[in-house]
Protein backbone atom coordinates (compact mmCIF):
# COMPACT_ATOMS: atom_id res chain seq x y z
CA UNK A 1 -98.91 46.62 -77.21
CA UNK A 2 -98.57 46.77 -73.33
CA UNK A 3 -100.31 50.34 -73.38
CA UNK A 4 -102.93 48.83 -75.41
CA UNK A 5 -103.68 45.94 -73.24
CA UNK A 6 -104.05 48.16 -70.28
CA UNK A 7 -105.77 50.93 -71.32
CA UNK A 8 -108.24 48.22 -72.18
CA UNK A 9 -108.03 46.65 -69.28
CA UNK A 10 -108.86 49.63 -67.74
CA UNK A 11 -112.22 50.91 -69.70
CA UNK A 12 -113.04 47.48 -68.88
CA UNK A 13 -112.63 47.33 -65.02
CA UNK A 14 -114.02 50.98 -64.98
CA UNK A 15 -116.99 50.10 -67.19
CA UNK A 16 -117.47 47.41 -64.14
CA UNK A 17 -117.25 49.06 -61.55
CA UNK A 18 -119.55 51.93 -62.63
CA UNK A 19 -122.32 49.72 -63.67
CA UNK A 20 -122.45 47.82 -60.39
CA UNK A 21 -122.59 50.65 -58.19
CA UNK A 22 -125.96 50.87 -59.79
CA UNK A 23 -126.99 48.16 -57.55
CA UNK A 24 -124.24 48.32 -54.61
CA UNK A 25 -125.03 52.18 -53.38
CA UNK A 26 -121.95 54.11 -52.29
CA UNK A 27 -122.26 55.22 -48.84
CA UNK A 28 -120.06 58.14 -47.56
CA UNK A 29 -120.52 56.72 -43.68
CA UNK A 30 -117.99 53.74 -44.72
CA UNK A 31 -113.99 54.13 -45.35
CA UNK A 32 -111.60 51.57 -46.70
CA UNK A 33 -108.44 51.25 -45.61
CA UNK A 34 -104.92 49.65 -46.60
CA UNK A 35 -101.37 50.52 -46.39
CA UNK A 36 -98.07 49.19 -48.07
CA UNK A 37 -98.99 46.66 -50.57
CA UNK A 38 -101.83 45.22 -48.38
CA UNK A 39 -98.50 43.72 -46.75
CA UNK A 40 -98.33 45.76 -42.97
CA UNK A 41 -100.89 47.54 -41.00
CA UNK A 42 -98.48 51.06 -40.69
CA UNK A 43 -98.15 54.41 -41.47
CA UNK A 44 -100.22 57.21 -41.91
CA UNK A 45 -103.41 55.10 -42.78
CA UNK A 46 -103.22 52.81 -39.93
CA UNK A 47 -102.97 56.26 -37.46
CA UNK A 48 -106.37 57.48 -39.07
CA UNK A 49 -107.73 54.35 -39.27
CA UNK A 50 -107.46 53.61 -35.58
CA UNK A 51 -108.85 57.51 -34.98
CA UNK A 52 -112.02 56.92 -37.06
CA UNK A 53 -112.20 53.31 -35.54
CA UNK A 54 -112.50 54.76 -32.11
CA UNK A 55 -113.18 58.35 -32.38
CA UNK A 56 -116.17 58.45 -35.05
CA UNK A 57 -119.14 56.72 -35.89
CA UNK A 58 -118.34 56.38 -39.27
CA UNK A 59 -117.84 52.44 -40.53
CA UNK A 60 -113.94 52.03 -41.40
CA UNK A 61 -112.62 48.82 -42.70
CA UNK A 62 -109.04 47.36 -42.94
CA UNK A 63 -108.27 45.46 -46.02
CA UNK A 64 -105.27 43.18 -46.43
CA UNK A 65 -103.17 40.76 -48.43
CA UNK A 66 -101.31 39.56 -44.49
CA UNK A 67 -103.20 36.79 -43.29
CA UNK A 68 -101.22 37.35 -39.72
CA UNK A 69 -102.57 41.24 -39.62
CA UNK A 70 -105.76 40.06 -40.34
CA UNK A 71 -106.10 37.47 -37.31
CA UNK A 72 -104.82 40.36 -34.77
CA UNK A 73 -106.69 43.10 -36.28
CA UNK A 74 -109.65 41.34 -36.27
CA UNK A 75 -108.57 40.07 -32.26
CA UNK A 76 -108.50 43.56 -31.40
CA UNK A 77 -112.04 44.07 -32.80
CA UNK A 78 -111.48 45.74 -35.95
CA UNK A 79 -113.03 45.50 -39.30
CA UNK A 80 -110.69 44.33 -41.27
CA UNK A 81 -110.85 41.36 -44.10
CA UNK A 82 -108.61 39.67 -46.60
CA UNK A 83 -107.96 42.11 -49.79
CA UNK A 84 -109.40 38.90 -51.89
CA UNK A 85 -112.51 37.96 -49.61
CA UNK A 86 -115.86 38.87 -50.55
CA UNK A 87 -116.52 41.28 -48.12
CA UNK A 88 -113.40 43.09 -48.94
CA UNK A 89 -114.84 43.03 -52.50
CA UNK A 90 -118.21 44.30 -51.59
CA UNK A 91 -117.01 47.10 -49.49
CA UNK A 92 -114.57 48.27 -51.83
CA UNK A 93 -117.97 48.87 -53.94
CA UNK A 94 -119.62 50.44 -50.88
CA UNK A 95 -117.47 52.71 -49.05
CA UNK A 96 -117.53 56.36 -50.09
CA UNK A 97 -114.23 56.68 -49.52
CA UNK A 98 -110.68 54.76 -49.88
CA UNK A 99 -107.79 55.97 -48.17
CA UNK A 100 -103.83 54.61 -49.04
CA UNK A 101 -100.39 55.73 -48.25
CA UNK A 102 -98.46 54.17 -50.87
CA UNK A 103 -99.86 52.14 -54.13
CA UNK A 104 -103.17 52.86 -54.67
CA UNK A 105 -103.57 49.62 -57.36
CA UNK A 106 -101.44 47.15 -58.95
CA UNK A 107 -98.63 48.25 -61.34
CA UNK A 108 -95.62 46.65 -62.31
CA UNK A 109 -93.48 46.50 -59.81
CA UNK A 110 -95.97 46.74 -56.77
CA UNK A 111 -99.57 45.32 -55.16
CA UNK A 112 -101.78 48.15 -54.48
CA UNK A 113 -102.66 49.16 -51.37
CA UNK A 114 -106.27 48.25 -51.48
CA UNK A 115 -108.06 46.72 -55.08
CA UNK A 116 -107.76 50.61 -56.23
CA UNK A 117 -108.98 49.07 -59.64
CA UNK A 118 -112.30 49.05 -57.97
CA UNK A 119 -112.20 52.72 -56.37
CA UNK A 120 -114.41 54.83 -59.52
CA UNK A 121 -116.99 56.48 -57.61
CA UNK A 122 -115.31 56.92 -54.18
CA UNK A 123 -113.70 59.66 -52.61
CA UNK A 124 -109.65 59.11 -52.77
CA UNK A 125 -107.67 59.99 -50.37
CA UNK A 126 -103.83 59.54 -50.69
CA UNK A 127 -101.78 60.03 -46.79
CA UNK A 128 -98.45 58.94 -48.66
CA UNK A 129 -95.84 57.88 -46.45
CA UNK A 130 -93.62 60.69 -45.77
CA UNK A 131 -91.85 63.80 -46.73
CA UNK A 132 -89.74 63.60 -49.67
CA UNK A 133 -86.33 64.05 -49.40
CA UNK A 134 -85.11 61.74 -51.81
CA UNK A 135 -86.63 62.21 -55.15
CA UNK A 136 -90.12 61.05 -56.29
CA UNK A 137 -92.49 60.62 -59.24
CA UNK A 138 -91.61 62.96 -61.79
CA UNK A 139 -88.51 64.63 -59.40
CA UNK A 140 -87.11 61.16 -59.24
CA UNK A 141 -83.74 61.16 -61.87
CA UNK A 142 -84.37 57.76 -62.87
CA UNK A 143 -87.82 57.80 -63.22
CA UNK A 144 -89.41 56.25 -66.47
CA UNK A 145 -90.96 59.97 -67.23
CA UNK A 146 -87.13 61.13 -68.35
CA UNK A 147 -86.12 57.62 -69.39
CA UNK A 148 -88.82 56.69 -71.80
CA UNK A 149 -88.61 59.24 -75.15
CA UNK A 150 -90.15 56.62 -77.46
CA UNK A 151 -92.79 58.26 -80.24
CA UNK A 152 -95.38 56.50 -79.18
CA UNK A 153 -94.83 57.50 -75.61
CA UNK A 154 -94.25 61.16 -76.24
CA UNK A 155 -97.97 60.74 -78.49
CA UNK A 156 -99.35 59.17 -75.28
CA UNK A 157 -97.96 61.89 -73.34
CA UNK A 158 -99.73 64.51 -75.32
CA UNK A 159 -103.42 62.28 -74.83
CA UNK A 160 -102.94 62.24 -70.85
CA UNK A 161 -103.85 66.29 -71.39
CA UNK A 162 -107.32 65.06 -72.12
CA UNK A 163 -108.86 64.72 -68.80
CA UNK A 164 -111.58 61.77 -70.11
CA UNK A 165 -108.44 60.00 -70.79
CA UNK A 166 -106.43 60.84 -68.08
CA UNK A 167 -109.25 60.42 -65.34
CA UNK A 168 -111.04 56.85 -66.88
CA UNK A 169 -108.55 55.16 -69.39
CA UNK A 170 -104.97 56.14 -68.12
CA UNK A 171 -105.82 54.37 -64.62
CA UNK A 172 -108.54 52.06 -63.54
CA UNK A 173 -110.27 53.01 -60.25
CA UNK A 174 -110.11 56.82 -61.35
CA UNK A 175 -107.14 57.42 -59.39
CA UNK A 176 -105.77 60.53 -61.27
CA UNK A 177 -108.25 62.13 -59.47
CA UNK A 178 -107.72 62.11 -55.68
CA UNK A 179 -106.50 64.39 -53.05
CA UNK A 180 -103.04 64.24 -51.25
CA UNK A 181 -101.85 64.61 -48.15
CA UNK A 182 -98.94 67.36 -47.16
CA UNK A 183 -97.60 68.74 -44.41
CA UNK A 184 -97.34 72.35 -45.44
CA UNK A 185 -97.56 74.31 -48.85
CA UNK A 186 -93.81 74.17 -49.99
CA UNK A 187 -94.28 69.62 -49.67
CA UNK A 188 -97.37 69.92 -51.53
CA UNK A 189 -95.57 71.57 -54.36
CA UNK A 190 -93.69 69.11 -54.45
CA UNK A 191 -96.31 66.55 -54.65
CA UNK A 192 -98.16 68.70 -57.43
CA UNK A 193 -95.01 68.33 -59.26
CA UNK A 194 -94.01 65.06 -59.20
CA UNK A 195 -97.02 63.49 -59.30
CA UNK A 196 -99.42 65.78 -61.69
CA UNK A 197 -101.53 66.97 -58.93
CA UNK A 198 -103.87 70.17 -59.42
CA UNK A 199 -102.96 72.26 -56.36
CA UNK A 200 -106.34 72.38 -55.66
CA UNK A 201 -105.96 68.76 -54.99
CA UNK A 202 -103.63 69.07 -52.23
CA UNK A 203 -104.96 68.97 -48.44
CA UNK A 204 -102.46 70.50 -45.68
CA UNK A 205 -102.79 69.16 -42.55
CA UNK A 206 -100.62 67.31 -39.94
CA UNK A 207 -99.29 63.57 -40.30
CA UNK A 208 -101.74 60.95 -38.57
CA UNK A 209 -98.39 59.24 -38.09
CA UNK A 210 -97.25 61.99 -36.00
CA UNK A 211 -99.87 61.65 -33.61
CA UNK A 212 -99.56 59.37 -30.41
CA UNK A 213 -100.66 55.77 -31.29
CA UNK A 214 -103.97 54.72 -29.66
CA UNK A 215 -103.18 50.64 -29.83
CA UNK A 216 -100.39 48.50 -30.15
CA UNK A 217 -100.45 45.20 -31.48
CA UNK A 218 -98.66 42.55 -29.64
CA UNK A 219 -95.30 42.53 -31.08
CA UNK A 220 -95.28 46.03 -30.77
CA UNK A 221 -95.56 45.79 -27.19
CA UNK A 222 -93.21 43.13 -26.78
CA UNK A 223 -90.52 44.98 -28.83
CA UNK A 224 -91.25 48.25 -26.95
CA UNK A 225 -90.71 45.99 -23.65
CA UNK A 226 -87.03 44.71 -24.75
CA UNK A 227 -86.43 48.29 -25.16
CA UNK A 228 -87.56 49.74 -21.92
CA UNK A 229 -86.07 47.03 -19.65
CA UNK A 230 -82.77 48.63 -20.20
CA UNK A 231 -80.67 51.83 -19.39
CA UNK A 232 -78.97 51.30 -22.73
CA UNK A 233 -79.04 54.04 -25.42
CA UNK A 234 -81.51 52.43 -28.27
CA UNK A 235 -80.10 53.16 -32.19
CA UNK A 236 -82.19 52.77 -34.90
CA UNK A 237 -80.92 51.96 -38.73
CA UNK A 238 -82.48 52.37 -41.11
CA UNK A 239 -81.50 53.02 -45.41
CA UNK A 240 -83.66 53.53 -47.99
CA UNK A 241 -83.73 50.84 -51.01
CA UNK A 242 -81.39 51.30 -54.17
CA UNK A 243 -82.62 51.14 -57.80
CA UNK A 244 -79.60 49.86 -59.21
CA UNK A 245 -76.87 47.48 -57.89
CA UNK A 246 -75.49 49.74 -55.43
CA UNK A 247 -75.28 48.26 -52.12
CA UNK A 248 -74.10 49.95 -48.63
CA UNK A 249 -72.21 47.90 -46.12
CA UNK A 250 -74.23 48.13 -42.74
CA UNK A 251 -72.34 49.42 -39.92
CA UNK A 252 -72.31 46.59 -38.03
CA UNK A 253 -70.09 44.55 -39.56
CA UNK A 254 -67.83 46.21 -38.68
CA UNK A 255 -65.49 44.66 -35.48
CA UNK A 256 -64.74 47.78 -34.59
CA UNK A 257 -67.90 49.67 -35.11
CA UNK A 258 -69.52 46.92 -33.04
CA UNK A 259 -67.04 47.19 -30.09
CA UNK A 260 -67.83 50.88 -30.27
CA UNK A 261 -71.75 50.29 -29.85
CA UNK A 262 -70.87 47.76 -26.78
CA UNK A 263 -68.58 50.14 -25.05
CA UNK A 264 -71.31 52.49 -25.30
CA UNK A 265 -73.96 50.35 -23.81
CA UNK A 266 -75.83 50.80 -27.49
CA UNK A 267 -78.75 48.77 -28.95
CA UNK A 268 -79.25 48.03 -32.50
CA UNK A 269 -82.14 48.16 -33.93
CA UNK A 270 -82.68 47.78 -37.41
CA UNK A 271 -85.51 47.32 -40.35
CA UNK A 272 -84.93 46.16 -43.46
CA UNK A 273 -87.00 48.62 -46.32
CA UNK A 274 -89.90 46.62 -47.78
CA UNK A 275 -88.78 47.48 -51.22
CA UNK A 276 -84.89 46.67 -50.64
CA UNK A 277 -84.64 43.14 -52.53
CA UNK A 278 -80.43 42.96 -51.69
CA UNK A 279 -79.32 44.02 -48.59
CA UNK A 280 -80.29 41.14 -46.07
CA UNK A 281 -79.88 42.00 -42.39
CA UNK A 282 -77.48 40.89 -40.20
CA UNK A 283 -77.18 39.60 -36.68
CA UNK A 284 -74.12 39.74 -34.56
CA UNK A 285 -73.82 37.72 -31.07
CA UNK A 286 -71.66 40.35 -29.26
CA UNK A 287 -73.33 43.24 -29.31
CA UNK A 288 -77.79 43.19 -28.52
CA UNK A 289 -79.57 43.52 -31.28
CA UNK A 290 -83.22 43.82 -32.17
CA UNK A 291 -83.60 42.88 -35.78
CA UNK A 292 -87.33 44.22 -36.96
CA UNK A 293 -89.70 42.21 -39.46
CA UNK A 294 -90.03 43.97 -42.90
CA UNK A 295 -93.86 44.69 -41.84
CA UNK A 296 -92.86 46.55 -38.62
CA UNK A 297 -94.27 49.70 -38.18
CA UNK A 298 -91.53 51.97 -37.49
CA UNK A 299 -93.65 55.07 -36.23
CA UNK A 300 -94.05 53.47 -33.20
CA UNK A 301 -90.81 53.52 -32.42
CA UNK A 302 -89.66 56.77 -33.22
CA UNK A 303 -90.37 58.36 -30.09
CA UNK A 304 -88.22 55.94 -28.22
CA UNK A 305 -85.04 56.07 -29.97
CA UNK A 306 -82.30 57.61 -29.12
CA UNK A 307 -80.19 57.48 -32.52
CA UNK A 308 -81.27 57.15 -35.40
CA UNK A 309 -78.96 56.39 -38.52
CA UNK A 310 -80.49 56.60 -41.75
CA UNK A 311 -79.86 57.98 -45.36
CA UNK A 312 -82.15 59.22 -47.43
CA UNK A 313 -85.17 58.41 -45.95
CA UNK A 314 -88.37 60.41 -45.33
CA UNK A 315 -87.96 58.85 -41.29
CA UNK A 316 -85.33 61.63 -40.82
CA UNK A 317 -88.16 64.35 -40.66
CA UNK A 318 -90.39 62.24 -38.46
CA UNK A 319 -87.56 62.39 -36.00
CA UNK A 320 -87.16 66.03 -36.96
CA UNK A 321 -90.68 66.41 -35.87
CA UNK A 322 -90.14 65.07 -32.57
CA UNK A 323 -87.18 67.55 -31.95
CA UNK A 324 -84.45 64.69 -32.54
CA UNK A 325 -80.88 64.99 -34.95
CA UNK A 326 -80.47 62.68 -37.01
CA UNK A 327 -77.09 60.66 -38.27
CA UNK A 328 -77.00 60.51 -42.17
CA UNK A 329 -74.81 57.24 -43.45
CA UNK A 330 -74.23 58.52 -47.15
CA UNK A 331 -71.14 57.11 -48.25
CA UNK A 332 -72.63 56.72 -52.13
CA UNK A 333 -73.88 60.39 -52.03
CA UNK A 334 -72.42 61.33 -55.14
CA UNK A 335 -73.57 57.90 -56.97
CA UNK A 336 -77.20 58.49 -55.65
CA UNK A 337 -77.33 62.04 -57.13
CA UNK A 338 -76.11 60.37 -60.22
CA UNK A 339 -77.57 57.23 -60.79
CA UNK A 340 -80.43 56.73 -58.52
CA UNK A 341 -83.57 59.10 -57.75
CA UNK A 342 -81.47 62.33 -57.07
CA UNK A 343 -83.27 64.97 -53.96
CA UNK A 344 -86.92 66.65 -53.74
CA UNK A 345 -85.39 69.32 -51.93
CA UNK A 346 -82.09 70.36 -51.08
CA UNK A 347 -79.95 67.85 -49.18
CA UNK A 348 -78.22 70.61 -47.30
CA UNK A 349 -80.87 72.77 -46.54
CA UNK A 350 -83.45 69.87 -45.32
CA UNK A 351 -81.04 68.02 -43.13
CA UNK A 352 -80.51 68.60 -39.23
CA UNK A 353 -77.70 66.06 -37.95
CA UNK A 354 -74.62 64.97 -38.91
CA UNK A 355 -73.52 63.77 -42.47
CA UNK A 356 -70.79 60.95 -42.18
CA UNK A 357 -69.36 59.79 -45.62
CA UNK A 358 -68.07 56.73 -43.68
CA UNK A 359 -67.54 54.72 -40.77
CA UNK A 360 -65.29 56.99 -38.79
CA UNK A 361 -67.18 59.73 -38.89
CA UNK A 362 -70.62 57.90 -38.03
CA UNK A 363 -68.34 56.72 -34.67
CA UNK A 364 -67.14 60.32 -34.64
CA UNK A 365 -71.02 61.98 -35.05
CA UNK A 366 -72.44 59.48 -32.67
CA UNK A 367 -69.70 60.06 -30.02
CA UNK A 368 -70.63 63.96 -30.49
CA UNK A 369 -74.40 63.58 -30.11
CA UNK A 370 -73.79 61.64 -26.49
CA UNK A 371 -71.12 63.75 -25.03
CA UNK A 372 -70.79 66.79 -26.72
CA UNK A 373 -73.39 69.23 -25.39
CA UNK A 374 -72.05 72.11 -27.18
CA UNK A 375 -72.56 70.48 -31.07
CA UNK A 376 -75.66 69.18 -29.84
CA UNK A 377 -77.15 72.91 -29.49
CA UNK A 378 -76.09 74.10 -32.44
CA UNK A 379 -77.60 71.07 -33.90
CA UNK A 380 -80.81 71.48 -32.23
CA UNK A 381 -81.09 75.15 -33.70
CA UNK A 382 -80.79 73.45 -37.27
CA UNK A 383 -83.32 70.73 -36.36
CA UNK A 384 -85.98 73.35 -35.29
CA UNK A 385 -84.72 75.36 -38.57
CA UNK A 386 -85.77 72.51 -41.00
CA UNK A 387 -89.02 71.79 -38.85
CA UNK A 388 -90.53 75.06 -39.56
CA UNK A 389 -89.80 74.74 -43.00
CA UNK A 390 -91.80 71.27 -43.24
CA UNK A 391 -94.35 71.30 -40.79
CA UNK A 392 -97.01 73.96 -40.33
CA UNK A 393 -98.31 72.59 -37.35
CA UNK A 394 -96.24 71.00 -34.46
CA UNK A 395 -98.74 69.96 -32.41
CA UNK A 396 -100.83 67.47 -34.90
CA UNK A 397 -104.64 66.67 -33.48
CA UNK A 398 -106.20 63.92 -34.70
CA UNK A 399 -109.88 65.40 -34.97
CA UNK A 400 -108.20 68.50 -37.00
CA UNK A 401 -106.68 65.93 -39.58
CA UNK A 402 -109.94 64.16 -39.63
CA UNK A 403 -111.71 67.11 -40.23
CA UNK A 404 -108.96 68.54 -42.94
CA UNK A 405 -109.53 65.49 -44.53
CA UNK A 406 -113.13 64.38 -44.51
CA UNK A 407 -115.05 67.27 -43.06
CA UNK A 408 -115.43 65.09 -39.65
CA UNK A 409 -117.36 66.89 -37.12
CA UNK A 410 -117.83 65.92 -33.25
């Protein structure tokens, strides 16, 4: 019954959308914008957007569900409009081309990006948000593709082979037809796999995200000013989200993990994941702390940290990128291999750090990467190692992605 209702929903929306571009012309001059549920103004889609915005004269647009984003975007002099206003509405119609890094359109569990029920017609354009070391899509273990052997879903299975049906009724907006995003051939196999992408419809380019940031926005700045006011060593933490009930105890509360940061003259820095709904964040008087909003984009960060802490998250190759190790907290390992989304690629051969199964030997690994110049260059030869094998280009230009992407010429 739910398949029915959406499928419907979706000839519906499509039928829509097609008949009023008969009167509202797309125009390949204009791109739309959004990232992360309409929610932040981050990523890989707020790096372009800002290139285009200064470096083109094409007409991009910012669309959002944040009413705070929208007052400082549009303070800074952007385009940008609420994802529910009529001029977000109208140039969803017009632009030629819409651009995400995350949900293209409302499903279940998530907003889309932008109103990607409204994309048929346009160019689409999907950055995603990172390199996938944990699994994804169809790689993920617990994804609904291996869960779900009902008849009726093995009989819709065999339908999505029909492109008609897989292009105009499977999705509204058309979004089984876009291109992706990837850093080099190997991640956009990985991308054809788990998401049921033509190779043809993978782009490789460079990460906008890797680029240098053209504008802050003011709590940017003011955060990046609490951090450079200090000689202090800056560590960032950041997990990924769990599935199922599984929760990992931050570091922090920890007395004497906490006495180890002070004695070390350490900050703390941490983000929440927007899709973690347990693990709150926690704040601890004797030791400083800088506790990021949920919206926070972390990419402008990364090349001030010092340490970085993390998991499983795709942030581990941005710091790769940047020549950094990294420190991966994976006490429930074994339980995420099991239970939650499983690996993309191969935890040991895509990992340049230190692996700490618990608290000790986080103090241990951290105590290593600031006095021990000896692990550190053998270290440094494995974070170059996995580098080359996820990046083609170490240098990324943003006029190169642009043009990778959209044919942009000077």
């Amino acid at each position: 019954m739910f398949y029915l209702y959406k499928f419907s929903l979706n000839i519906i929306l499509n039928f829509i959308v097609f008949t009023l571009n008969f009167f509202i012309k797309r125009d390949k001059n204009i791109i739309l914008f959004g990232s992360w549920m309409g929610e932040t103004f981050s990523d890989n889609s707020r790096y372009l957007f800002q290139y285009m915005h200064k470096s083109s004269d094409k007409k991009v647009i910012w669309v959002t569900r944040n009413n705070e984003i929208l007052k400082e975007l549009n303070n800074l002099g952007y385009r940008a409009y609420n994802i529910h206003s009529l001029h977000s509405y109208y140039y969803h119609l017009k632009s030629g081309t819409h651009v995400v890094c995350n949900v293209p359109f409302k499903t279940k569990s998530y907003k889309g990006d932008i109103l990607g029920e409204l994309s048929l017609g346009a160019k689409k354009i999907q950055l995603w948000h990172g390199i996938p070391l944990k699994g994804i899509g169809r790689i993920a273990k617990n994804n609904d593709y291996n869960r779900d052997n009902t008849l009726l879903n093995k009989i819709i299975e065999i339908i999505k082979s029909n492109r008609f049906f897989n292009n105009y009724i499977k999705v509204s907006g058309d979004w089984n037809n876009y291109c992706m995003l990837a850093t080099n051939n190997r991640i956009g196999e990985i991308f054809s796999e788990a998401f049921s992408l033509s190779s043809t419809n993978i782009i490789i380019s460079s990460y906008p995200r890797n680029c240098e940031c053209l504008e802050l926005v003011k709590s940017e700045e003011l955060i990046l000013g609490k951090m450079s006011d200090t000689k202090k060593k800056v560590l960032l933490f950041v997990p990924t989200f769990r599935e199922t009930n599984s929760i990992i105890p931050n570091p922090i509360q920890n007395d004497n993990f906490r006495k180890f940061l002070k004695e070390n003259n350490v900050i703390w820095v941490q983000k929440k994941h927007m899709a973690d709904k347990k693990n709150n964040i926690d704040s601890f008087v004797d030791i400083e702390t800088i506790m990021l909003p949920e919206t926070f984009d972390l990419n402008v960060l990364t090349p001030k940290i010092d340490i970085l802490i993390t998991d499983y998250s795709s942030i581990s190759f941005d710091f790769i990128f940047f020549n950094k190790p990294v420190h991966y907290y994976v006490p429930d390992i074994n339980n995420y291999i099991s239970e939650e989304r499983g690996f993309s690629l191969d935890f040991d051969d895509y990992t340049a750090g230190w692996i700490s199964m618990n608290l000790n030997e986080l103090k241990k690994s951290i105590e290593k990467q600031l006095n021990d110049k000896t692990d550190i260059t053998n270290i440094d030869k494995k974070v170059q190692q996995v580098k080359n094998k996820v990046y083609d280009n170490s240098q990324p230009d943003y006029f190169k992605i642009a043009k990778d992407l959209f044919g942009f010429k000077r």
